[in-house]
C-alpha atoms as a PDB file:
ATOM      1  CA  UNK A   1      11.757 -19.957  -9.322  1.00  0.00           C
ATOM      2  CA  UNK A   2      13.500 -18.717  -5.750  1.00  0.00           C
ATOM      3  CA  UNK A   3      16.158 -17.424  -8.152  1.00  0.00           C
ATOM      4  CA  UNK A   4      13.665 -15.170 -10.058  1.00  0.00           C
ATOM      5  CA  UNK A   5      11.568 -14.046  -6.799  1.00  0.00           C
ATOM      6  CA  UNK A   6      14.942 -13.450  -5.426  1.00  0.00           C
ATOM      7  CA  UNK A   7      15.885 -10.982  -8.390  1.00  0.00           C
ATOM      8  CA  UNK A   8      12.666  -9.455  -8.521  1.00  0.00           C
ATOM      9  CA  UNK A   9      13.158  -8.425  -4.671  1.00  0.00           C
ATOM     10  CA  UNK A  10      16.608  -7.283  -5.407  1.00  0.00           C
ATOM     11  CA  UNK A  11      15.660  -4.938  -7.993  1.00  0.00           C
ATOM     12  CA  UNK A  12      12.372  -3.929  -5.693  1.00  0.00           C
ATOM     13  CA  UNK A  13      14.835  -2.896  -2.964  1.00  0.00           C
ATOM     14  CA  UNK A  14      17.604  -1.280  -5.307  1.00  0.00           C
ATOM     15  CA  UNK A  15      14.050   1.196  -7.089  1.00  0.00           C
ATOM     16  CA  UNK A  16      12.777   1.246  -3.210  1.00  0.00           C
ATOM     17  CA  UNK A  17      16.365   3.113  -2.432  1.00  0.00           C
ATOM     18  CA  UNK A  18      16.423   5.440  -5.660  1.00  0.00           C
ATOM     19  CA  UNK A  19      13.592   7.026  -5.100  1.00  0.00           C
ATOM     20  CA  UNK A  20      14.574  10.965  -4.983  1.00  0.00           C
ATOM     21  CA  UNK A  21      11.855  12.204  -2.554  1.00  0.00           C
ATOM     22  CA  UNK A  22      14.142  10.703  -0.271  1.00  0.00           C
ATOM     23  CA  UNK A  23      17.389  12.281  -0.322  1.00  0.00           C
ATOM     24  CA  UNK A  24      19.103  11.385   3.220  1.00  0.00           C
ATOM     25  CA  UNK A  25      20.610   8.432   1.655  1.00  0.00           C
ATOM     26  CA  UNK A  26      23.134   7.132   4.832  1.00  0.00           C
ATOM     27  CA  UNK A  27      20.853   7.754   8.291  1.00  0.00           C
ATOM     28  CA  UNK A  28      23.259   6.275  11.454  1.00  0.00           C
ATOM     29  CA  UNK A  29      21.266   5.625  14.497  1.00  0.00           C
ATOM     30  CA  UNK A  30      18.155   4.968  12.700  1.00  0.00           C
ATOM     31  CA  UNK A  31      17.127   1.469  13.704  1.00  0.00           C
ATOM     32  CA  UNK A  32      16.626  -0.360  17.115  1.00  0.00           C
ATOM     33  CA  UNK A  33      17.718  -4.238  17.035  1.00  0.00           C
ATOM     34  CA  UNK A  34      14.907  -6.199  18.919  1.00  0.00           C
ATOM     35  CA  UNK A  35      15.783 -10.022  18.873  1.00  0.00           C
ATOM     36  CA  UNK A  36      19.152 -11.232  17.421  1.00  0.00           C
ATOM     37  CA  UNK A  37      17.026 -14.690  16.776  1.00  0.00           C
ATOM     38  CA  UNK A  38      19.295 -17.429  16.149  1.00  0.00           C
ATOM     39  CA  UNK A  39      22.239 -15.183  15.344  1.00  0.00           C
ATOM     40  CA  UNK A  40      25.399 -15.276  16.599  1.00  0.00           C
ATOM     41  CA  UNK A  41      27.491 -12.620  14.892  1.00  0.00           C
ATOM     42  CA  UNK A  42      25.662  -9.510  14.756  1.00  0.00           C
ATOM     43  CA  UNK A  43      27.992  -7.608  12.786  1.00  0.00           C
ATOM     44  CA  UNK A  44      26.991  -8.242   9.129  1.00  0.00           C
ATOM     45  CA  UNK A  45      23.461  -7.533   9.835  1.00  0.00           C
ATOM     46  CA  UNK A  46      24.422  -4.271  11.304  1.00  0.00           C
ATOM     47  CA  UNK A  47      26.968  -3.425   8.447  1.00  0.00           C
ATOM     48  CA  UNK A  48      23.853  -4.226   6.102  1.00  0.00           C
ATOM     49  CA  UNK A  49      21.223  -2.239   7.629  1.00  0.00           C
ATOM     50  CA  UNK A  50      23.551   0.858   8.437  1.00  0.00           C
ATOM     51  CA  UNK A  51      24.700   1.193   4.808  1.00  0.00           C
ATOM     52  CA  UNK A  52      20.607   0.901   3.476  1.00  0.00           C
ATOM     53  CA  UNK A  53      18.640   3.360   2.713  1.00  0.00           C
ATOM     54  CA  UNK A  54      15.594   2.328   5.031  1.00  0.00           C
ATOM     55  CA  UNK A  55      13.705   5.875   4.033  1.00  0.00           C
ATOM     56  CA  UNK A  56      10.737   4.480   2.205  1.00  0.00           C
ATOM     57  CA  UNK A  57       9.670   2.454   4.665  1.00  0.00           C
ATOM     58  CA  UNK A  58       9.585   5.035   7.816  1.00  0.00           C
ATOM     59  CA  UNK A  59       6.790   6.013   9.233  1.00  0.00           C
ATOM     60  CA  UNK A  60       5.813   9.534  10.396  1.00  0.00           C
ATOM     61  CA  UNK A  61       5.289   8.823  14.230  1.00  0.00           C
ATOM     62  CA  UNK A  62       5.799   5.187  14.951  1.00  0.00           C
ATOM     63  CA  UNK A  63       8.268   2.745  14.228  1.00  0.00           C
ATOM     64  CA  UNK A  64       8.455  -0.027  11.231  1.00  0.00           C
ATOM     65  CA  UNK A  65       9.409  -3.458  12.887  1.00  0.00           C
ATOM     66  CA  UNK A  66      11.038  -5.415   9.803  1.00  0.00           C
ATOM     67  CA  UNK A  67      12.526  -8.904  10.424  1.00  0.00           C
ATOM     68  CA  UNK A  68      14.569 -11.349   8.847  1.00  0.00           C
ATOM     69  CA  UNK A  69      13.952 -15.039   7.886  1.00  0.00           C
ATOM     70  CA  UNK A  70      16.202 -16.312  10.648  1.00  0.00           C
ATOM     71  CA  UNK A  71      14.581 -14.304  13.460  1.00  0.00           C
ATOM     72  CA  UNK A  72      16.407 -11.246  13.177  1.00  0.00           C
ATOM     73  CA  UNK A  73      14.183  -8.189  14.093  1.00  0.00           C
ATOM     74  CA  UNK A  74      14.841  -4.527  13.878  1.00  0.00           C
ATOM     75  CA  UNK A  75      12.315  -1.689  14.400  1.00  0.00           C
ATOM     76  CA  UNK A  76      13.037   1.576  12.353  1.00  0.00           C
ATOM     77  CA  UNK A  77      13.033   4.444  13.943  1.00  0.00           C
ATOM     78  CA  UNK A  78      10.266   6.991  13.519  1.00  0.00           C
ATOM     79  CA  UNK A  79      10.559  10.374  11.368  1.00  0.00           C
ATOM     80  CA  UNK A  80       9.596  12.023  14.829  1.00  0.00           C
ATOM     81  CA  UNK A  81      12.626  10.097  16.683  1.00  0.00           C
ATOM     82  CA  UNK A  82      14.717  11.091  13.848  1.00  0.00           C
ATOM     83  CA  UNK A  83      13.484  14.777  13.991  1.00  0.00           C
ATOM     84  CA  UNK A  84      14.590  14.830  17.434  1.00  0.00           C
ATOM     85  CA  UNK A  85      17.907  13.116  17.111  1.00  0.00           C
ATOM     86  CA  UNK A  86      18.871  16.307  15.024  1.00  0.00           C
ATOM     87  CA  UNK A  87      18.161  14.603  11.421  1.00  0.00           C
ATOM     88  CA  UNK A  88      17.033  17.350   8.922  1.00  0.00           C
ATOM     89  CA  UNK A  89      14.295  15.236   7.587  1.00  0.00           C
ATOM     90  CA  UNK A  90      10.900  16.683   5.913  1.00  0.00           C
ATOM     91  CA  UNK A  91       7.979  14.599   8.220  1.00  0.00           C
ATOM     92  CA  UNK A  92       5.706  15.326   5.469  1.00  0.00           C
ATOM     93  CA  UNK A  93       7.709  13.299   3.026  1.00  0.00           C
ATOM     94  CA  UNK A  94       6.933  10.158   4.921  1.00  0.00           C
ATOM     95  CA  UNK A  95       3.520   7.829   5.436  1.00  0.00           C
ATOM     96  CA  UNK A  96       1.953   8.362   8.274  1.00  0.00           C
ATOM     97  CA  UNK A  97       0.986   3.994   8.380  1.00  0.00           C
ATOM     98  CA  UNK A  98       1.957   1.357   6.573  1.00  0.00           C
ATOM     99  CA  UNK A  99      -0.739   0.354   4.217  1.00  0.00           C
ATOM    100  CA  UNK A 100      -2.742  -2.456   6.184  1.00  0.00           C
ATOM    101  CA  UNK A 101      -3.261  -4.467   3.080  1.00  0.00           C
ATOM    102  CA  UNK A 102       0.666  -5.029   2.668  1.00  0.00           C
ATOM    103  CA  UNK A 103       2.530  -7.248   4.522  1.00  0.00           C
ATOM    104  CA  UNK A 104       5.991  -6.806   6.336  1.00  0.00           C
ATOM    105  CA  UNK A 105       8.907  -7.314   4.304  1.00  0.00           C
ATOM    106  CA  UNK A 106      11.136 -10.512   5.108  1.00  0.00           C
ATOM    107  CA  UNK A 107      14.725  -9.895   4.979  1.00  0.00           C
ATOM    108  CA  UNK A 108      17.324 -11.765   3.507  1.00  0.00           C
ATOM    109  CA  UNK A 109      21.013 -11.250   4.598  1.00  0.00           C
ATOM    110  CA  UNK A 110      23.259 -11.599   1.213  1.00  0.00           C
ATOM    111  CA  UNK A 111      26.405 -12.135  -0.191  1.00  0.00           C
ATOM    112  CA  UNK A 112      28.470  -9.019   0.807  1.00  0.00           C
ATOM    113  CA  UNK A 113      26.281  -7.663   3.857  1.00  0.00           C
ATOM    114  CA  UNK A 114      23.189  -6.986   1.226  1.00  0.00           C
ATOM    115  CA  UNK A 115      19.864  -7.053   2.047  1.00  0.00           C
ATOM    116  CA  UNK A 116      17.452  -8.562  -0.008  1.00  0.00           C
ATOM    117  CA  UNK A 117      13.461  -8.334   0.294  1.00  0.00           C
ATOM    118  CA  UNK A 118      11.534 -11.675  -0.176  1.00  0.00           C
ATOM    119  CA  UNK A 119       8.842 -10.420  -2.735  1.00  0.00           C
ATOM    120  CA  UNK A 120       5.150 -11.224  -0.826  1.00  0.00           C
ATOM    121  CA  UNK A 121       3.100 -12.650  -3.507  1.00  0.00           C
ATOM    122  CA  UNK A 122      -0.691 -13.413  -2.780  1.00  0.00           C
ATOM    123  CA  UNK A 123      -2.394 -15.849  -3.881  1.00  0.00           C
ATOM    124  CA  UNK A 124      -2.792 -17.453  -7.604  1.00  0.00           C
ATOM    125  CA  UNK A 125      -5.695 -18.960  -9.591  1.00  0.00           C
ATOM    126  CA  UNK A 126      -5.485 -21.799 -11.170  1.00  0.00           C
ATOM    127  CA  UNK A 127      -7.223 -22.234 -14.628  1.00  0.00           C
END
């Protein structure tokens, strides 16, 4: 079963980054790091986020905190940031909030420096 929810998230990040409206594929500079958690070595986590595209979950004018299961929290940067770091991005391409009724992503460091998305399910009747 954690196999399976682990695919499914795999494949939810891999259509989450090959979605065309989104076309700035490699942003540098576009995340924060706010706690390191329990972690030690920083540098696959940064190697990981830096080669992701992060794009569908930026917001228009405030920043996307995202953590991992160990502790490990970034905060994306905002469109506006980005705007103003010289990024050629379209603001109107991106949400303007997350949608209250979804929950953060947790993030999984993989073999390789992948991410991986734990899937959020809700909850299930029983019959």
């Amino acid at each position: 079963m954690k196999k399976a929810i682990l695919l499914v998230g795999s494949i939810l990040f891999i259509l989450i980054n090959s979605v065309p409206a989104f076309s700035q594929t490699n942003i540098s500079n576009d995340y924060v790091v706010t706690s390191v958690g329990g972690v030690t070595d920083q540098t696959p986590y940064i190697a990981a986020m830096d080669v992701a595209n992060w794009e569908a979950f930026r917001l228009q004018d405030q920043r996307f905190q995202m953590s991992f299961e160990n502790g490990y929290a970034v905060e994306l940067k905002s469109v506006t940031e980005m705007l103003n770091l010289g990024y050629p991005l379209n603001i109107n391409n991106y949400q303007v909030n997350y949608p209250a009724n979804k929950a953060h992503p947790t993030l999984e460091l993989l073999v390789n420096n992948i991410i991986g998305i734990k899937v959020q399910n809700g909850p299930s009747k029983s019959y």
